[in-house]
C-alpha atoms as a PDB file:
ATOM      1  CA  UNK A   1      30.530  18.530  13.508  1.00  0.00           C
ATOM      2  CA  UNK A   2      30.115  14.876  13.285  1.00  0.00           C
ATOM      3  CA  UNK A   3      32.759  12.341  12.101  1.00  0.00           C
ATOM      4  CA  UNK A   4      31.445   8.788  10.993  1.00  0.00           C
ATOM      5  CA  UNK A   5      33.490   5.935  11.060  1.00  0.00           C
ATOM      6  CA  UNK A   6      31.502   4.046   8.599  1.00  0.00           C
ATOM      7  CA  UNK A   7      27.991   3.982   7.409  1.00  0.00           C
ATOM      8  CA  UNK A   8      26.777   2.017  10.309  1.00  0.00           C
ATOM      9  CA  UNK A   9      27.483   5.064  12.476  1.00  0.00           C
ATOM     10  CA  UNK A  10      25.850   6.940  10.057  1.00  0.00           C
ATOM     11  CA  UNK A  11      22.747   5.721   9.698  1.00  0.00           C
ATOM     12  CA  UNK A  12      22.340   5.603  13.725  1.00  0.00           C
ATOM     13  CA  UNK A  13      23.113   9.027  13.528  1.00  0.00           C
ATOM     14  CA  UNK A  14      20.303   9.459  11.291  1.00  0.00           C
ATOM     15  CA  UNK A  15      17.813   7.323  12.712  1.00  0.00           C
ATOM     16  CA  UNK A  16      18.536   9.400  16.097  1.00  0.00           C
ATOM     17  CA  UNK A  17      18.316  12.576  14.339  1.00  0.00           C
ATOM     18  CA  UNK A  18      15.980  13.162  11.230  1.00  0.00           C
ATOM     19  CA  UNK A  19      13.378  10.367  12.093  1.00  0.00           C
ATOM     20  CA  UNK A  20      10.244  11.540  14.499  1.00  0.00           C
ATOM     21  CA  UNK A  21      10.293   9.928  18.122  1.00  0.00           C
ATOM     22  CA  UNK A  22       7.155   7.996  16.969  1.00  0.00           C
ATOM     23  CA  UNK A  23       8.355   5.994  14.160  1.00  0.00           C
ATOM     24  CA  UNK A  24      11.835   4.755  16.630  1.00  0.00           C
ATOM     25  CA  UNK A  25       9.683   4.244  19.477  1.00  0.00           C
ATOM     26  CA  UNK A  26       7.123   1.785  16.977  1.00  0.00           C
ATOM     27  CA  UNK A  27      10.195  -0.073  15.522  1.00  0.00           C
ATOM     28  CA  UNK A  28      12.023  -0.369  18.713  1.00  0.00           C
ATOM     29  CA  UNK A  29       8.180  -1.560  20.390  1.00  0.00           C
ATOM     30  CA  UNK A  30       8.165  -4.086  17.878  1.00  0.00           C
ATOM     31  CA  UNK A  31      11.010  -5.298  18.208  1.00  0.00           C
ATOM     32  CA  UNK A  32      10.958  -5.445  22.443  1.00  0.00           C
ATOM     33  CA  UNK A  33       9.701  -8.930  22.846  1.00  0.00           C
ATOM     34  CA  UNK A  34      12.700 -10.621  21.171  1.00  0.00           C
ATOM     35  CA  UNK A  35      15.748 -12.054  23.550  1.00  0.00           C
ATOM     36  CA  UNK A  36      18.532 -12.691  20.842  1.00  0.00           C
ATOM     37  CA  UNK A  37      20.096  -9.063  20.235  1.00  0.00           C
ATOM     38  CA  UNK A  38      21.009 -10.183  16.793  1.00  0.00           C
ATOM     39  CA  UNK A  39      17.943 -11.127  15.868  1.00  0.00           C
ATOM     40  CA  UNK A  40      16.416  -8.296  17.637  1.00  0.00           C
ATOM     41  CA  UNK A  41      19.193  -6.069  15.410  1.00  0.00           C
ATOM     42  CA  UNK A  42      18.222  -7.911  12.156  1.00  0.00           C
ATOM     43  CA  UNK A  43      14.738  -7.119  12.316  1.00  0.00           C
ATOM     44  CA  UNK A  44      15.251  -3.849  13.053  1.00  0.00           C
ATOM     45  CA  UNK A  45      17.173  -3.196  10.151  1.00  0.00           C
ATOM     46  CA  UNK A  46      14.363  -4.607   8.139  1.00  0.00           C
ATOM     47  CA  UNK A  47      12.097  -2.563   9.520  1.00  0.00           C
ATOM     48  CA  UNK A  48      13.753   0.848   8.925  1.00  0.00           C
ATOM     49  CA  UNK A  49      14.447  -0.577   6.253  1.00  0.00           C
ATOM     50  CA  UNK A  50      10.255  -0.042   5.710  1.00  0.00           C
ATOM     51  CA  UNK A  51      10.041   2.744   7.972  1.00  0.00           C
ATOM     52  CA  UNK A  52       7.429   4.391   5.825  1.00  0.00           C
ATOM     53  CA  UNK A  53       4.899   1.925   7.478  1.00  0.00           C
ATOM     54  CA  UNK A  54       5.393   3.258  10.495  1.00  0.00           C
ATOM     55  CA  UNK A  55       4.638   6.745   9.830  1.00  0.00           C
ATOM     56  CA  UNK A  56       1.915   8.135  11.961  1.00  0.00           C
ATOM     57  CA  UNK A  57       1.692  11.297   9.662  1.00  0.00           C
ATOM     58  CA  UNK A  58      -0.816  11.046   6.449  1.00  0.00           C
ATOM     59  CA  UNK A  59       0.399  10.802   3.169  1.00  0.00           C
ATOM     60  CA  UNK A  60      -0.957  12.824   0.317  1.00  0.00           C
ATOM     61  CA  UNK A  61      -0.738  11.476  -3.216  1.00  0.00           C
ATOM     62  CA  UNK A  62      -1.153  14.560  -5.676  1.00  0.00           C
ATOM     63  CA  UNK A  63      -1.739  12.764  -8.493  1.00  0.00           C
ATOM     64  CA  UNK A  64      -5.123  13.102 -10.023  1.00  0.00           C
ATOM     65  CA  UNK A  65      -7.109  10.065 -10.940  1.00  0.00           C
ATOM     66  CA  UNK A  66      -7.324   8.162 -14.321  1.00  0.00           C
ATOM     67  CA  UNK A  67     -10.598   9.080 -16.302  1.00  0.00           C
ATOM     68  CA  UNK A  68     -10.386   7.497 -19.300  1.00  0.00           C
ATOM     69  CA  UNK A  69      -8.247   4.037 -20.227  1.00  0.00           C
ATOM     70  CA  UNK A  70      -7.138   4.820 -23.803  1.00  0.00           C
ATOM     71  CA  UNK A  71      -8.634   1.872 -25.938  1.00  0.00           C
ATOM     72  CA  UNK A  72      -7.610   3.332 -29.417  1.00  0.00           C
ATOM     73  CA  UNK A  73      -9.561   1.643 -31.897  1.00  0.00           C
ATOM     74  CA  UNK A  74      -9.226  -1.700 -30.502  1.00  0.00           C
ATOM     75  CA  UNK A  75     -12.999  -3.528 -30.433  1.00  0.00           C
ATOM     76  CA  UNK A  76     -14.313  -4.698 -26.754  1.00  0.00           C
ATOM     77  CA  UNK A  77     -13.631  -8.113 -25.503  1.00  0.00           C
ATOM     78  CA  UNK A  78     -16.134 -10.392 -25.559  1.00  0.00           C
ATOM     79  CA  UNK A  79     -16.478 -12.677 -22.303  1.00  0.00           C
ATOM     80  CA  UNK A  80     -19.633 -14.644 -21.751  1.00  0.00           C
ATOM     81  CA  UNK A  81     -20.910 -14.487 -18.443  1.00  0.00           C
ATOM     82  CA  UNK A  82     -20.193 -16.450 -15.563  1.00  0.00           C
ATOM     83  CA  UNK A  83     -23.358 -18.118 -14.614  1.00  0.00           C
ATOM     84  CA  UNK A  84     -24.076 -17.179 -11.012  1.00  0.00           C
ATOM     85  CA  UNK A  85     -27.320 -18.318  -9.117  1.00  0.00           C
ATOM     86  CA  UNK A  86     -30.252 -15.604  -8.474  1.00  0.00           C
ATOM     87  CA  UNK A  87     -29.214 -15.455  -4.796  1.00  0.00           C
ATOM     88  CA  UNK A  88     -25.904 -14.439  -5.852  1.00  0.00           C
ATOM     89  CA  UNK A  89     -27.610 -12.245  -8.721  1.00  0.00           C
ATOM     90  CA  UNK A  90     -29.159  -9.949  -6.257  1.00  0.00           C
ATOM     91  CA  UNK A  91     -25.654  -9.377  -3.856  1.00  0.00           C
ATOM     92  CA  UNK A  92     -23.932  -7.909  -6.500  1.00  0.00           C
ATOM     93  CA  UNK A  93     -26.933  -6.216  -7.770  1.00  0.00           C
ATOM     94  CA  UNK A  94     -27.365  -4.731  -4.589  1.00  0.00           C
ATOM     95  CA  UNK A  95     -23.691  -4.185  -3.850  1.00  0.00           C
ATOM     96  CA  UNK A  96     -23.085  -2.027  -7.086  1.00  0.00           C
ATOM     97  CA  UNK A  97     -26.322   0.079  -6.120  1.00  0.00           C
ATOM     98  CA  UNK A  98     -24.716   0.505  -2.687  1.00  0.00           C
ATOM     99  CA  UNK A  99     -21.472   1.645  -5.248  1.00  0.00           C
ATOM    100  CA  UNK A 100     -23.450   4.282  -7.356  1.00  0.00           C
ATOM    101  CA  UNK A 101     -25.328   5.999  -4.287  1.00  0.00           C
ATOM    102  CA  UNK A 102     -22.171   6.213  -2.952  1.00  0.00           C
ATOM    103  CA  UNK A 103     -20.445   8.435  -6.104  1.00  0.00           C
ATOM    104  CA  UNK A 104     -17.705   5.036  -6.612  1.00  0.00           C
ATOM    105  CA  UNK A 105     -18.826   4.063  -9.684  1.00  0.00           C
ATOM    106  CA  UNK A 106     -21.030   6.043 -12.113  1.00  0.00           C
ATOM    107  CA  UNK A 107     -23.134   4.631 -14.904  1.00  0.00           C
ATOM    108  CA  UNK A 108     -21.514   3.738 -18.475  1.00  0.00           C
ATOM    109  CA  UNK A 109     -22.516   3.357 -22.019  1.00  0.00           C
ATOM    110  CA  UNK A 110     -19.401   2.246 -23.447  1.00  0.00           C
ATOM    111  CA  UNK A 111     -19.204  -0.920 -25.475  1.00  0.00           C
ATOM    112  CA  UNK A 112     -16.317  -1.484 -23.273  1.00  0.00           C
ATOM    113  CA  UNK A 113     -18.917  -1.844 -19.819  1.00  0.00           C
END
């Protein structure tokens, strides 16, 4: 059994233990090139600190997407158009065609679109 003398020893302890090899070896990578060792200590504590960046392992995110934004019976917002040239015209007409081939975006007939 393990006795920690404060939470620094702690959290050594668990950066040695329930952390994978991967995500220490990035952090202390990183952190290799600089001299000062409190410096070099201070960003390392930031950086475990964000140790979910350094991850290697794919997140899932089980949440399924938003179909519908709830508008109640508020009417649509009326913008006028920002004038763009024909040039500029076609790109985004040809960008949002790349979109619905694609399965991105899918046609609407919404007063909202």
């Amino acid at each position: 059994m393990n006795i920690f003398l404060s939470g620094n020893d702690l959290q050594k302890h668990l950066r040695a233990q329930c952390y994978s090899e991967q995500i220490r070896k990035q952090i202390f990578e990183s952190t290799a090139h600089v001299k000062n060792p409190k410096h070099q200590l201070a960003i390392q504590v930031i950086l475990w600190q964000n140790k979910i960046f350094f991850d290697p392992s794919s997140s899932i995110i089980n949440i399924p997407p938003q179909l519908a934004i709830r508008t109640g019976d508020h009417p649509p917002i009326y913008s006028k158009q920002y004038p763009a040239s024909y040039k500029d015209q076609d790109i985004k007409f040809q960008e949002t065609q790349k979109l619905l081939e694609r399965g991105q975006i899918e046609e609407s007939t919404s007063p909202w679109s």
